[in-house]
C-alpha atoms as a PDB file:
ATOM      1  CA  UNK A   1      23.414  32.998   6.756  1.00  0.00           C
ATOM      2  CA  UNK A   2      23.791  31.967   3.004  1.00  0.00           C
ATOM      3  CA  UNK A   3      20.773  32.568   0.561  1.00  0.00           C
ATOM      4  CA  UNK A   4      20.699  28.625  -0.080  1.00  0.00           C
ATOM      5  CA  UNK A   5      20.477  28.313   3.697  1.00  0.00           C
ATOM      6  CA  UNK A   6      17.679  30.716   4.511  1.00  0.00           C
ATOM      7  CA  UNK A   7      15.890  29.367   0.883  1.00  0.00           C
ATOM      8  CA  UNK A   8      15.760  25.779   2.337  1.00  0.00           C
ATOM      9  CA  UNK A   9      15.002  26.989   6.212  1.00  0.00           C
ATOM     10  CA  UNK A  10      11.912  28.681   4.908  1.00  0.00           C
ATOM     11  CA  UNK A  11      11.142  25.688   2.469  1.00  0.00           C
ATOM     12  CA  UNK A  12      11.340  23.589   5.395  1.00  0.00           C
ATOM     13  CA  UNK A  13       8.779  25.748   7.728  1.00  0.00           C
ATOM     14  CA  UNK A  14       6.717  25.877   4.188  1.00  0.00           C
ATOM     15  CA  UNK A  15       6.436  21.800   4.114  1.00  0.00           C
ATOM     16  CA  UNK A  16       5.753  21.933   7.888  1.00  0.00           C
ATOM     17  CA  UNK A  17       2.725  24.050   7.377  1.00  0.00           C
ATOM     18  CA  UNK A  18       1.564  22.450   4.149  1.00  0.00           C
ATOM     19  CA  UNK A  19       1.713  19.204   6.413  1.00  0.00           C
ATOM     20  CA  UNK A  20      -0.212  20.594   9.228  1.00  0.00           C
ATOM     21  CA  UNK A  21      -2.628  22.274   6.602  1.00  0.00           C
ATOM     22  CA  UNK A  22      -3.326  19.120   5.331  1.00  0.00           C
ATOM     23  CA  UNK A  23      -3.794  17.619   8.028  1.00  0.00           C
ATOM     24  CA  UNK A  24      -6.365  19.736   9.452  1.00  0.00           C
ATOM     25  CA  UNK A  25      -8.128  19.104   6.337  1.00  0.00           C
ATOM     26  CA  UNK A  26      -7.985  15.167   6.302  1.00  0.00           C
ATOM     27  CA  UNK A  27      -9.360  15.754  10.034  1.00  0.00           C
ATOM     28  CA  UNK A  28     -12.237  17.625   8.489  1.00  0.00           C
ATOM     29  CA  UNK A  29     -13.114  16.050   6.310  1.00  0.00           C
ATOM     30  CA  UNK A  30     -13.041  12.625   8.191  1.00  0.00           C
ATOM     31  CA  UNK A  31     -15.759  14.687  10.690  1.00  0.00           C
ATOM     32  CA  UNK A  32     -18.040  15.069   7.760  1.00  0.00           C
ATOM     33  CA  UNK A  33     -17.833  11.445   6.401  1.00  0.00           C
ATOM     34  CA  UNK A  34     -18.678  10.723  10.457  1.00  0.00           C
ATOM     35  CA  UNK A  35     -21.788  13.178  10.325  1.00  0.00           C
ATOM     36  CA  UNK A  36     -22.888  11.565   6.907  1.00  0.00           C
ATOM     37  CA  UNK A  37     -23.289   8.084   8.535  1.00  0.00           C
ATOM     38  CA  UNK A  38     -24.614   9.686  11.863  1.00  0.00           C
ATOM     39  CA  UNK A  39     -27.376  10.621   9.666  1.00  0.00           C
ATOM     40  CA  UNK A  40     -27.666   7.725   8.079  1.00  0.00           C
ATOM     41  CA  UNK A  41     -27.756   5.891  10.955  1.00  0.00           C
ATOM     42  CA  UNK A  42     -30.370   8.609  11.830  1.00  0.00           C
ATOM     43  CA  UNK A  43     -32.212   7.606   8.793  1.00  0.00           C
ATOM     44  CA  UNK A  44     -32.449   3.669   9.599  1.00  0.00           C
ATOM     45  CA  UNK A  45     -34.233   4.947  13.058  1.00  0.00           C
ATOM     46  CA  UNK A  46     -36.658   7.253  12.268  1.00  0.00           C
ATOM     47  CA  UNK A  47     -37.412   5.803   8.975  1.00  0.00           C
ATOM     48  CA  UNK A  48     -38.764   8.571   6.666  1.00  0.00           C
ATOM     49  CA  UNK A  49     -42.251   9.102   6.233  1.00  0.00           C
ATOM     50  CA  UNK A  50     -42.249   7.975   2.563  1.00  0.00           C
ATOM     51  CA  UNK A  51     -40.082   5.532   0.036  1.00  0.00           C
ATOM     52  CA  UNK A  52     -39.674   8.763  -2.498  1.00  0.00           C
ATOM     53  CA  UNK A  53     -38.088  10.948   0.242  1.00  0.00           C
ATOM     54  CA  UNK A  54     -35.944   7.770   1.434  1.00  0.00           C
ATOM     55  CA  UNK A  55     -34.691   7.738  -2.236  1.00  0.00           C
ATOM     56  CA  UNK A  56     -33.944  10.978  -2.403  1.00  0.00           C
ATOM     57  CA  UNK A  57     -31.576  10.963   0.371  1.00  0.00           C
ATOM     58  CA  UNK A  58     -30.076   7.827  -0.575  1.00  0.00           C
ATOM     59  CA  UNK A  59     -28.808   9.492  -4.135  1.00  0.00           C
ATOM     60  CA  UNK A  60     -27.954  12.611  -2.014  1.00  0.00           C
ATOM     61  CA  UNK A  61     -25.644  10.280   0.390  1.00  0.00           C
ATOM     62  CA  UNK A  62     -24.303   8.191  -2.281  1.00  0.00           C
ATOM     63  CA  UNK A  63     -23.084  11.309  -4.297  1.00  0.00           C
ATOM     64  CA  UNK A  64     -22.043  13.063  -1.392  1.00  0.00           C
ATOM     65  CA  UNK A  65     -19.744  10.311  -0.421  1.00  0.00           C
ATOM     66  CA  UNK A  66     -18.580  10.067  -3.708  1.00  0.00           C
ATOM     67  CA  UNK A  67     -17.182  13.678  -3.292  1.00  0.00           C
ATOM     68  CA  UNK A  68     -15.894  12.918   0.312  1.00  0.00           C
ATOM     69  CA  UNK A  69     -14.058  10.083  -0.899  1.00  0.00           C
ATOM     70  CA  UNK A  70     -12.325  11.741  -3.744  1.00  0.00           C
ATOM     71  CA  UNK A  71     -11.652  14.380  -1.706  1.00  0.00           C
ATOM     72  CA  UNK A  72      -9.900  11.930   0.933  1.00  0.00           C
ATOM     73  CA  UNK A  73      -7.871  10.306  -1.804  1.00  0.00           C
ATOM     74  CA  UNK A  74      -6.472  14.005  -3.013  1.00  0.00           C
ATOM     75  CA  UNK A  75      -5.653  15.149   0.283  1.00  0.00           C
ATOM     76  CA  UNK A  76      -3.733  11.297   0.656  1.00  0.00           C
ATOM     77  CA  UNK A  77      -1.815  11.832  -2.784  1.00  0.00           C
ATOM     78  CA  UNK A  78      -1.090  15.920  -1.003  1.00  0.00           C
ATOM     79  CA  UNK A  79       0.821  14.455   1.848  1.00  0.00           C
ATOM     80  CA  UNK A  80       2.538  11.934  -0.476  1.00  0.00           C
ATOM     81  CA  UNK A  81       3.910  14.567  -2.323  1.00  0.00           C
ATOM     82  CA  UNK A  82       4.706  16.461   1.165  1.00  0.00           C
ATOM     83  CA  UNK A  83       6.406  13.626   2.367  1.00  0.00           C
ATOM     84  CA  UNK A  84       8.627  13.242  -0.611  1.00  0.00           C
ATOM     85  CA  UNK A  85       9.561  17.000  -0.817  1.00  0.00           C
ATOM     86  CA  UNK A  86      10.074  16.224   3.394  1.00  0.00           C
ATOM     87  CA  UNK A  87      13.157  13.605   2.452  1.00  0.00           C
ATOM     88  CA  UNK A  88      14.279  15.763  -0.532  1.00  0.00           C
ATOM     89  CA  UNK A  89      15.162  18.328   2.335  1.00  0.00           C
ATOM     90  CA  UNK A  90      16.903  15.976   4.392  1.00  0.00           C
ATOM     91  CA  UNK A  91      19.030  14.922   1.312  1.00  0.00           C
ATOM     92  CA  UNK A  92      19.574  17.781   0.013  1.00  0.00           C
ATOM     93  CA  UNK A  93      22.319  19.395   2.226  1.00  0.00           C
ATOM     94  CA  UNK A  94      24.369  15.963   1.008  1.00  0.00           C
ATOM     95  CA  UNK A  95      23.414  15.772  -2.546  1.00  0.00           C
ATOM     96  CA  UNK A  96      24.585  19.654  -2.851  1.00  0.00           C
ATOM     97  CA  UNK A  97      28.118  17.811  -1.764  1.00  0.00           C
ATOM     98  CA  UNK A  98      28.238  15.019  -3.808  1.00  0.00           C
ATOM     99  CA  UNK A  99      27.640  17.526  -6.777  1.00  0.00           C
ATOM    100  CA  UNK A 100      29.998  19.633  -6.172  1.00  0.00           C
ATOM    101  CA  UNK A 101      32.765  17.319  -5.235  1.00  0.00           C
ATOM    102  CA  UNK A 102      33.097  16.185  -9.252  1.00  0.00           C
ATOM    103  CA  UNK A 103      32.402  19.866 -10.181  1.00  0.00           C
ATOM    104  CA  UNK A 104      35.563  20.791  -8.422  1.00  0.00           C
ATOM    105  CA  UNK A 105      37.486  18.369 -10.314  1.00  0.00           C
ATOM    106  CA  UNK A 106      36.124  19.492 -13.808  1.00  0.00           C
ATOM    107  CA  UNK A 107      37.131  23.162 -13.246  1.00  0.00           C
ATOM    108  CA  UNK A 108      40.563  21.854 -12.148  1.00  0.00           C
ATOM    109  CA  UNK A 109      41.088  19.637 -14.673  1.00  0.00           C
ATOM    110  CA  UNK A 110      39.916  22.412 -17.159  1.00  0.00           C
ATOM    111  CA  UNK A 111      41.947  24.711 -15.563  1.00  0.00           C
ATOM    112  CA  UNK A 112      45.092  22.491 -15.929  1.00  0.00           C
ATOM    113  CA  UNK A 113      44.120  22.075 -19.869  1.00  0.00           C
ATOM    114  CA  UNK A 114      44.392  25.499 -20.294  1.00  0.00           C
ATOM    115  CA  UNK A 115      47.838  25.913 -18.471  1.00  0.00           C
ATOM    116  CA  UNK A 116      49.041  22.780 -20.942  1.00  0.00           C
ATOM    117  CA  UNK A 117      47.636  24.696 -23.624  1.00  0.00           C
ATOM    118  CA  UNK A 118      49.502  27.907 -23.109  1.00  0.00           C
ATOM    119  CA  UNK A 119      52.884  25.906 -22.452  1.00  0.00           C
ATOM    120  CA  UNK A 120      51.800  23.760 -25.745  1.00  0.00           C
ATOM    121  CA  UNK A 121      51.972  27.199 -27.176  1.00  0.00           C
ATOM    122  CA  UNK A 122      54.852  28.783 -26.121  1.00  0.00           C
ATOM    123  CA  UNK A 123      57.176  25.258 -27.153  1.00  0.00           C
ATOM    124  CA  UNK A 124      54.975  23.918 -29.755  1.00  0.00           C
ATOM    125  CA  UNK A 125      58.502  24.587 -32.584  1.00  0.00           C
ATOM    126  CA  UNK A 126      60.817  23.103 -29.813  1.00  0.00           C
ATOM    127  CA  UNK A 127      61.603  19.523 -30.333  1.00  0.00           C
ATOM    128  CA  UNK A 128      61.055  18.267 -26.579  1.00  0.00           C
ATOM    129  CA  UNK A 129      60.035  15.036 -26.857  1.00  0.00           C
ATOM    130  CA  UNK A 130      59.523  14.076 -22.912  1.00  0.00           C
ATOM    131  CA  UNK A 131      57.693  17.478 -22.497  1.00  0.00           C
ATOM    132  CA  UNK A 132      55.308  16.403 -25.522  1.00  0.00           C
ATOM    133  CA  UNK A 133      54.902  12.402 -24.288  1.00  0.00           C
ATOM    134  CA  UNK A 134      53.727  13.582 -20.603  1.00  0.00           C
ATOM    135  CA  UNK A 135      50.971  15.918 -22.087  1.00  0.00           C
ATOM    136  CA  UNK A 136      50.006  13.147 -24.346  1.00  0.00           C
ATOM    137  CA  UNK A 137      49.799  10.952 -21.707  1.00  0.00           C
ATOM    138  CA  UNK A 138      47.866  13.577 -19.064  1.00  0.00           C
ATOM    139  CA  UNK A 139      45.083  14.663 -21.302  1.00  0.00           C
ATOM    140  CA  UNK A 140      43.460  11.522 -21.817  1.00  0.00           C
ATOM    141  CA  UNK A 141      43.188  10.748 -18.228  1.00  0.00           C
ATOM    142  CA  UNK A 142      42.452  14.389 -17.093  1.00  0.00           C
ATOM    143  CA  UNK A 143      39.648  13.920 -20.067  1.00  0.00           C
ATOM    144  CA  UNK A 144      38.190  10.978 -18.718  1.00  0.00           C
ATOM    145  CA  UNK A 145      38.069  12.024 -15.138  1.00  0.00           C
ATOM    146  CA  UNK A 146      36.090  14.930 -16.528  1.00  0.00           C
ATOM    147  CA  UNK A 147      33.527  12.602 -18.196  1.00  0.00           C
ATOM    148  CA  UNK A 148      33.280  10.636 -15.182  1.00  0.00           C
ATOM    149  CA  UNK A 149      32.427  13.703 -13.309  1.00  0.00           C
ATOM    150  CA  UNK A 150      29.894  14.958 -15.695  1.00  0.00           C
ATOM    151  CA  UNK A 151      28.334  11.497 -15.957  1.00  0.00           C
ATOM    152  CA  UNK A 152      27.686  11.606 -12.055  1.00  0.00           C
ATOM    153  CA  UNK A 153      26.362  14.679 -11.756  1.00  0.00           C
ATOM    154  CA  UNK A 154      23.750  13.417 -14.547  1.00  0.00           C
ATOM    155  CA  UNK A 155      22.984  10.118 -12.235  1.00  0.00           C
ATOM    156  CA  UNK A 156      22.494  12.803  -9.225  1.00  0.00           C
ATOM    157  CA  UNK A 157      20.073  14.836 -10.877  1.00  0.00           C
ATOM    158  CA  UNK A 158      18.245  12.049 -12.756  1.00  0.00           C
ATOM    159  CA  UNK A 159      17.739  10.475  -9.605  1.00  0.00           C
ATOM    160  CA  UNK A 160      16.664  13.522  -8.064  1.00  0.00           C
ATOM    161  CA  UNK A 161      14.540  14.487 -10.686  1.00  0.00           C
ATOM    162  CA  UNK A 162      12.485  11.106 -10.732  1.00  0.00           C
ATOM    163  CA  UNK A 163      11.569  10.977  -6.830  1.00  0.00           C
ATOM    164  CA  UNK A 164      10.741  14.412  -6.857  1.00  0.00           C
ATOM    165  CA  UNK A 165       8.428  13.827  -9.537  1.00  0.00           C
ATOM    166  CA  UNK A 166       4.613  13.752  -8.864  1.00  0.00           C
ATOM    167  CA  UNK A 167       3.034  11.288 -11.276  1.00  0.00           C
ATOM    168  CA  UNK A 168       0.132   8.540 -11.691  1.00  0.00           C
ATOM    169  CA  UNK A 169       0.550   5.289 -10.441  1.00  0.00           C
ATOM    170  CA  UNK A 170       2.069   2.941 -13.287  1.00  0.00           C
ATOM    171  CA  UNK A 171       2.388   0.132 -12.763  1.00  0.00           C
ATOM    172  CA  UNK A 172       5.325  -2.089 -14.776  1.00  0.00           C
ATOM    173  CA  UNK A 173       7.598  -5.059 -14.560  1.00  0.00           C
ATOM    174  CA  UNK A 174      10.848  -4.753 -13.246  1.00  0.00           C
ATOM    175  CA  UNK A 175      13.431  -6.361 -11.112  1.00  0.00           C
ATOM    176  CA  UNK A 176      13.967  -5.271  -8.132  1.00  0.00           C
ATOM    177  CA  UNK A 177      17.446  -4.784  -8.320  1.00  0.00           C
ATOM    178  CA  UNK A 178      16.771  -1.599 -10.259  1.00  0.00           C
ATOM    179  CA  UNK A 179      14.851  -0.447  -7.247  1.00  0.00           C
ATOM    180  CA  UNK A 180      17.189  -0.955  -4.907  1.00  0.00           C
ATOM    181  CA  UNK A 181      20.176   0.924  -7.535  1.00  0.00           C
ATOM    182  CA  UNK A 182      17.900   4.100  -7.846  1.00  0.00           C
ATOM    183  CA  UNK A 183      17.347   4.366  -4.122  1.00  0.00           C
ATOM    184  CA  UNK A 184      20.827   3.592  -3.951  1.00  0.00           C
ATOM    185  CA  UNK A 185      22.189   7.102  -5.696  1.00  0.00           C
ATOM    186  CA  UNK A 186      19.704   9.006  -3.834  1.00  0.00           C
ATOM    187  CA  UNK A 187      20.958   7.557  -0.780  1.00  0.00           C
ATOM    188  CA  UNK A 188      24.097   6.727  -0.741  1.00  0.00           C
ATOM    189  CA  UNK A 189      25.301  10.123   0.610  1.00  0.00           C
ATOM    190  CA  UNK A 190      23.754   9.868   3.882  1.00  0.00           C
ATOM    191  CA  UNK A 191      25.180   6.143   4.128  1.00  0.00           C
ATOM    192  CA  UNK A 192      28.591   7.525   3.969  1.00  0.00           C
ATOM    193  CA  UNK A 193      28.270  10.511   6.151  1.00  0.00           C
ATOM    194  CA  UNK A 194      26.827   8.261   8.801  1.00  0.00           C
ATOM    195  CA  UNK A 195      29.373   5.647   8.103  1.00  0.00           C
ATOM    196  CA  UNK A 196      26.857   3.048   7.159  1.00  0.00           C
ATOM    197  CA  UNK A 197      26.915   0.271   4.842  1.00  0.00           C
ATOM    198  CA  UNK A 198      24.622  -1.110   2.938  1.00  0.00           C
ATOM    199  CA  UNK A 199      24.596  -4.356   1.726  1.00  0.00           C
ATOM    200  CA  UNK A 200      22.553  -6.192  -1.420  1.00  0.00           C
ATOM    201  CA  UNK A 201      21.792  -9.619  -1.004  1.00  0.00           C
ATOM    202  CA  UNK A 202      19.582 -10.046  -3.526  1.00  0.00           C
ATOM    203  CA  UNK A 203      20.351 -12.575  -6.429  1.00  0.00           C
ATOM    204  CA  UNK A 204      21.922 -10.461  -9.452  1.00  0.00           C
ATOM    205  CA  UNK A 205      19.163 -11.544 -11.777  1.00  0.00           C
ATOM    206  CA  UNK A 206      16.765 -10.848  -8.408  1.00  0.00           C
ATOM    207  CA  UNK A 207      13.243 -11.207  -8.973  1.00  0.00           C
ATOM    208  CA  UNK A 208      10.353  -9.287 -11.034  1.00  0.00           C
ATOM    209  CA  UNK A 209       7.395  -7.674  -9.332  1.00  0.00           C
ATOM    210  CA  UNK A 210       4.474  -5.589 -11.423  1.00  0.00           C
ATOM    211  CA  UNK A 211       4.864  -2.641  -9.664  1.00  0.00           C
ATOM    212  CA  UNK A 212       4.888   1.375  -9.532  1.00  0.00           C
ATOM    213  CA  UNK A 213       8.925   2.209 -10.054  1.00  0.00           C
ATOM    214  CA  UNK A 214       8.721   5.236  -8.055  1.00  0.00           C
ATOM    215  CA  UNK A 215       6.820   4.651  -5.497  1.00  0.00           C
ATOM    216  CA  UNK A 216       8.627   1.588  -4.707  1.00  0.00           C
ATOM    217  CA  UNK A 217      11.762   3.823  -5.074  1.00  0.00           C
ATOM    218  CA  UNK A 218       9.834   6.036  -2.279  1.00  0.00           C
ATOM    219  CA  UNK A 219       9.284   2.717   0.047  1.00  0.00           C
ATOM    220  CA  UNK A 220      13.051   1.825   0.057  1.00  0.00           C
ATOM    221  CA  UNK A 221      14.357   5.277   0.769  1.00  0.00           C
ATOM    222  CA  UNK A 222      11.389   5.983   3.509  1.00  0.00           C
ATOM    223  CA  UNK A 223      12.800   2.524   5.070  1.00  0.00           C
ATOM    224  CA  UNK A 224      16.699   3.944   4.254  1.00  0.00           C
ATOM    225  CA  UNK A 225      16.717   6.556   6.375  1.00  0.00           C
ATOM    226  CA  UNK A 226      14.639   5.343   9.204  1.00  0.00           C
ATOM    227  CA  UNK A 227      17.433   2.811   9.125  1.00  0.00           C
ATOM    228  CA  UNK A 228      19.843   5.382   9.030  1.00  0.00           C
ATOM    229  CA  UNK A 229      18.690   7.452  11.989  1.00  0.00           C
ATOM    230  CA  UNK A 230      17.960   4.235  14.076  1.00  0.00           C
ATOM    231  CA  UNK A 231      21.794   3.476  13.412  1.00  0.00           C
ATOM    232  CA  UNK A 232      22.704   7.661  14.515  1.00  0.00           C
ATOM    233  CA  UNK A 233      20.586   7.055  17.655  1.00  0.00           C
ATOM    234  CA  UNK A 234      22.393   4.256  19.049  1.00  0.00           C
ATOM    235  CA  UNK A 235      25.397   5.804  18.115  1.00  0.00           C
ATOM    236  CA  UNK A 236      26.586   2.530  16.324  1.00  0.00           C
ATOM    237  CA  UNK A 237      30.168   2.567  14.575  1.00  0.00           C
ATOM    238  CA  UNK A 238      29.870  -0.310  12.131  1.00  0.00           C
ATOM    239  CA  UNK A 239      26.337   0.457  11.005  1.00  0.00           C
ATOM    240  CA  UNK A 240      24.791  -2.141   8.623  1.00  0.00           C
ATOM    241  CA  UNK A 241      21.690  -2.021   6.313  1.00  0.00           C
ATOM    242  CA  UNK A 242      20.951  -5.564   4.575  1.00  0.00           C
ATOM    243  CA  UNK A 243      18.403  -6.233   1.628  1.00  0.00           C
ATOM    244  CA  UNK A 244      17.920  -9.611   0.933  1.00  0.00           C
ATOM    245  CA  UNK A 245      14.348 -11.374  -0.688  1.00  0.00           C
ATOM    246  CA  UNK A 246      12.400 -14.988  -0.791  1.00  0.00           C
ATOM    247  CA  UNK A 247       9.738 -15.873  -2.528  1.00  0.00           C
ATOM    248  CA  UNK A 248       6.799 -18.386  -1.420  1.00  0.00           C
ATOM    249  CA  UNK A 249       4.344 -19.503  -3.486  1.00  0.00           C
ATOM    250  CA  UNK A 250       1.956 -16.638  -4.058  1.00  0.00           C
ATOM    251  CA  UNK A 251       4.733 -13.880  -2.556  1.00  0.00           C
ATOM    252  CA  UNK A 252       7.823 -12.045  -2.439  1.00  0.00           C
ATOM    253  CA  UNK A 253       9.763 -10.822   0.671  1.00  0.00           C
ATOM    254  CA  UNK A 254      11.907  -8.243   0.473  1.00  0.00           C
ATOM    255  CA  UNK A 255      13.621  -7.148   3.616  1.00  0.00           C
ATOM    256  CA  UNK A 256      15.448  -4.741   5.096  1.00  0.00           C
ATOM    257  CA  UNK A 257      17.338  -5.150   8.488  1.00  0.00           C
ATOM    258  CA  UNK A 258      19.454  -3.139  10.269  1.00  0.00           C
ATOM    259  CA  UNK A 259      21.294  -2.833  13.349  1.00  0.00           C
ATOM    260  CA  UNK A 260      20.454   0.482  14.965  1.00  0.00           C
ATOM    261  CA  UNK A 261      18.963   0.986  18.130  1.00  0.00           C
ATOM    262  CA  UNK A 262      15.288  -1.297  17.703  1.00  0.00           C
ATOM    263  CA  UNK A 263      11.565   0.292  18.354  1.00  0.00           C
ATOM    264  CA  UNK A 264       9.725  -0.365  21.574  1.00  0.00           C
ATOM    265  CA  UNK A 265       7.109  -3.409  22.016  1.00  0.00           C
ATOM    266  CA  UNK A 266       4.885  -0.479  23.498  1.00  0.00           C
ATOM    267  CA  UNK A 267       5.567   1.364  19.551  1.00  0.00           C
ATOM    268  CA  UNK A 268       5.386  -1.446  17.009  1.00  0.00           C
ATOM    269  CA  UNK A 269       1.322  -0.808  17.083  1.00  0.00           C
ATOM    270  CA  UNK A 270       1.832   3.034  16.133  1.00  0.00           C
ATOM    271  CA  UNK A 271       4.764   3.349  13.813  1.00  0.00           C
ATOM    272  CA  UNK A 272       2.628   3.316  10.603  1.00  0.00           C
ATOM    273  CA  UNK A 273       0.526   5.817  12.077  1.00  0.00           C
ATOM    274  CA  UNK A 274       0.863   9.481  10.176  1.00  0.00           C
ATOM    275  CA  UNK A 275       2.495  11.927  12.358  1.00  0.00           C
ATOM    276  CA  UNK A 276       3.904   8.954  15.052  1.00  0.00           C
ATOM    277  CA  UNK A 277       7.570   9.183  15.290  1.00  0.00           C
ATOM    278  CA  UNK A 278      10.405   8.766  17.643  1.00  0.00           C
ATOM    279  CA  UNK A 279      12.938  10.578  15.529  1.00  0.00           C
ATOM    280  CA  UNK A 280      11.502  14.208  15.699  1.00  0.00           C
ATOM    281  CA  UNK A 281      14.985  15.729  16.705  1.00  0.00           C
ATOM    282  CA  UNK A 282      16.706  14.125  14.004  1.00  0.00           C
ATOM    283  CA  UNK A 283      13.534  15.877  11.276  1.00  0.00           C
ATOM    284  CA  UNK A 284      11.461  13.084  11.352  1.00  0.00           C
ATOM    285  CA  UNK A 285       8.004  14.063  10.370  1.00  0.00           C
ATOM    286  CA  UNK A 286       6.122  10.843  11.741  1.00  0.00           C
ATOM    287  CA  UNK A 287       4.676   9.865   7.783  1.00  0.00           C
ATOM    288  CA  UNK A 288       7.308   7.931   6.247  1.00  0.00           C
ATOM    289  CA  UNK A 289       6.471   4.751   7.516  1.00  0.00           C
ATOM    290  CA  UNK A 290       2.714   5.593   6.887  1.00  0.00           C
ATOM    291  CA  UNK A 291       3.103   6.363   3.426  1.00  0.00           C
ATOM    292  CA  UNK A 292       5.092   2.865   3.490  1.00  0.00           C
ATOM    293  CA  UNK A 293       2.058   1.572   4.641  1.00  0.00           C
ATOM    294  CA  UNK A 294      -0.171   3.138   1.873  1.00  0.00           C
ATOM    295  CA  UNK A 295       2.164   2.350  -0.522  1.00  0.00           C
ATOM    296  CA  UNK A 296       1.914  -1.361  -0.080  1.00  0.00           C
ATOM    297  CA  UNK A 297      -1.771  -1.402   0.278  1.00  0.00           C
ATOM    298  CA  UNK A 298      -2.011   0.259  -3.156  1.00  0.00           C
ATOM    299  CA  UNK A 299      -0.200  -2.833  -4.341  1.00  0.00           C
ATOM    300  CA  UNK A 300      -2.079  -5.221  -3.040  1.00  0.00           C
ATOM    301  CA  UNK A 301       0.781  -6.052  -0.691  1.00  0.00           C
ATOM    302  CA  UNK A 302       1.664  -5.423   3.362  1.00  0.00           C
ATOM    303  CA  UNK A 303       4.439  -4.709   5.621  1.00  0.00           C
ATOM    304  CA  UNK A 304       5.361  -6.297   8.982  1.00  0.00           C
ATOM    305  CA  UNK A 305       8.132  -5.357  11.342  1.00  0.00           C
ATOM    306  CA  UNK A 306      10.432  -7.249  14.012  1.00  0.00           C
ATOM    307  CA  UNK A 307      12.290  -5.095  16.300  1.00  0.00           C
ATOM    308  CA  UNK A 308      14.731  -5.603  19.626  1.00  0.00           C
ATOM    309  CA  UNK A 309      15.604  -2.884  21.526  1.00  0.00           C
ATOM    310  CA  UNK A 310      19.913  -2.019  21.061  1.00  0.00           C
ATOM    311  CA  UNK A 311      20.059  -5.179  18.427  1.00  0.00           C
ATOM    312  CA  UNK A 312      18.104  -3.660  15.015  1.00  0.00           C
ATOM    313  CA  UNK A 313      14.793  -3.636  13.273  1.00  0.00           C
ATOM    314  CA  UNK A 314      13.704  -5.847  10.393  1.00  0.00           C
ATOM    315  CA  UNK A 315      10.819  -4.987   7.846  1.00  0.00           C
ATOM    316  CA  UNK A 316       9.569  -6.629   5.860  1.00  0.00           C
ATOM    317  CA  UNK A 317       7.423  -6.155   2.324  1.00  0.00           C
ATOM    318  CA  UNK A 318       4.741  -8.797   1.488  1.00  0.00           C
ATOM    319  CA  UNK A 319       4.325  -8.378  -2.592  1.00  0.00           C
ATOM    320  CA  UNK A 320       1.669 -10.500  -4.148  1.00  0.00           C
ATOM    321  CA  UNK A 321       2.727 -12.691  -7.346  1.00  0.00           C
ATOM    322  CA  UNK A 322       0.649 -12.306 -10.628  1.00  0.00           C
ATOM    323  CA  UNK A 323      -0.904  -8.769 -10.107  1.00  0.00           C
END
């Protein structure tokens, strides 16, 4: 077993318990915020013997859940950031490929420089004109293929680099074309390994929305690859992913519908649930579409789902205008 192997096997057991860790803790703490209002509940029955020692409790309570509350929102961000590294590890077996495919083409391309080089060297006092006109004709290209390369493997890692990120929530115009192109690079290797397309239907100048670029960048690939694995399950050979957005009023749609293998009526109440998933052989870890969920709801926004078994699943998110 290769040291990049064993390095993401134990990275992967690592995230597990880091999820489960937090987890426990969320649990925990959840008990204490219960125990909190038990006693104030408590509090209301017995009614204390005196207004001072009523007060007294009442700052206690207030600044303990304060605490509880801040501690809830750190442990949310935790699995946020456990999530992300989660669909880093699926991707990374695939971005590891796409990097070294235009690596390999550098060092041959370099490689062939040097050989022209060397023969460059060896005629460069012979008149050979044809010999002379085919190297000066080669080295652009070979020099542009190179650039091309190197340019990629910047996208890759720029890509990478941004979703892996932890970071406070900005929030900023954009259009949400330049979502959908970000989540694109990071994606776009598991589209073509499972032989799926995916297909943009959104207007070229598309529509703005005041919103967090990377975590909407985390919504889209969360929503990706359940696509993607919905698509693997059914075992479907012209898989299909389609984007397309409206706008009301007050909102914008955006959707995203594919045709893989649909949810159950009995699971469309539980899929935003953390740690609910149906894709557990295939590394799903049950919080993508719950930090989906979250995601929206720090936006001010929603997400609703349509679903039929064997024909596809269509979500969709609800963004409010003027925030």
């Amino acid at each position: 077993m290769s040291k990049d192997r064993e390095y993401l096997i134990r990275r992967n057991i690592e995230l597990e318990e880091q999820v489960g860790d937090l987890t426990k803790e969320l649990i925990q703490t959840n008990h204490e915020v219960l125990n909190i209002l038990q006693a104030f509940e408590d509090l209301n029955k017995d009614m204390l013997s005196n207004d001072k020692e009523k007060n007294e409790f009442l700052t206690k309570l207030k600044i303990s859940n304060k605490e509880q509350l801040e501690k809830i929102k750190m442990q949310e961000n935790a699995l946020i950031q456990a999530d992300k590294l989660a669909s880093l590890g699926q991707l990374i077996a695939g971005i590891a490929h796409e990097i070294n495919n235009p690596n390999t083409y550098i060092r041959a391309n370099i490689e062939l420089l040097q050989k022209y080089w060397k023969l460059l060297e060896k005629k460069i006092s012979v008149d050979e004109g044809d010999f002379c006109t085919s190297i000066v004709s080669d080295v652009p290209n070979i020099m542009t293929s190179m650039y091309k390369g190197t340019e990629r493997i910047m996208e890759i890692i720029s890509a990478l680099k941004a979703f892996s990120k932890e970071e406070k929530l900005f929030y900023e115009k954009i259009n949400i074309n330049q979502f959908i192109e970000e989540a694109y690079k990071l994606i776009k290797v598991e589209l073509t390994k499972n032989k799926v397309i995916l297909i943009n239907k959104v207007n070229q100048d598309g529509y703005e929305i005041n919103a967090s670029k990377q975590k909407i960048e985390q919504v889209l690939i969360n929503l990706f690859l359940n696509s993607i694995k919905a698509i693997k399950h059914k075992k479907e050979e012209n898989g299909q992913i389609i984007i397309f957005a409206s706008e009301d009023k007050d909102i914008l749609n955006i959707s995203i519908k594919d045709n893989g293998c649909g949810i159950n009526k009995e699971h469309l109440d539980m899929i935003f649930n953390p740690f609910f998933t149906t894709h557990q052989e295939d590394g799903g870890t049950g919080l993508g579409l719950s930090i989906v969920h979250g995601i929206m709801k720090e936006h001010g926004g929603s997400i609703k789902v349509q679903s039929k078994i064997n024909e596809g699943t269509e979500f969709t998110l609800i963004f409010p205008k003027g925030r």
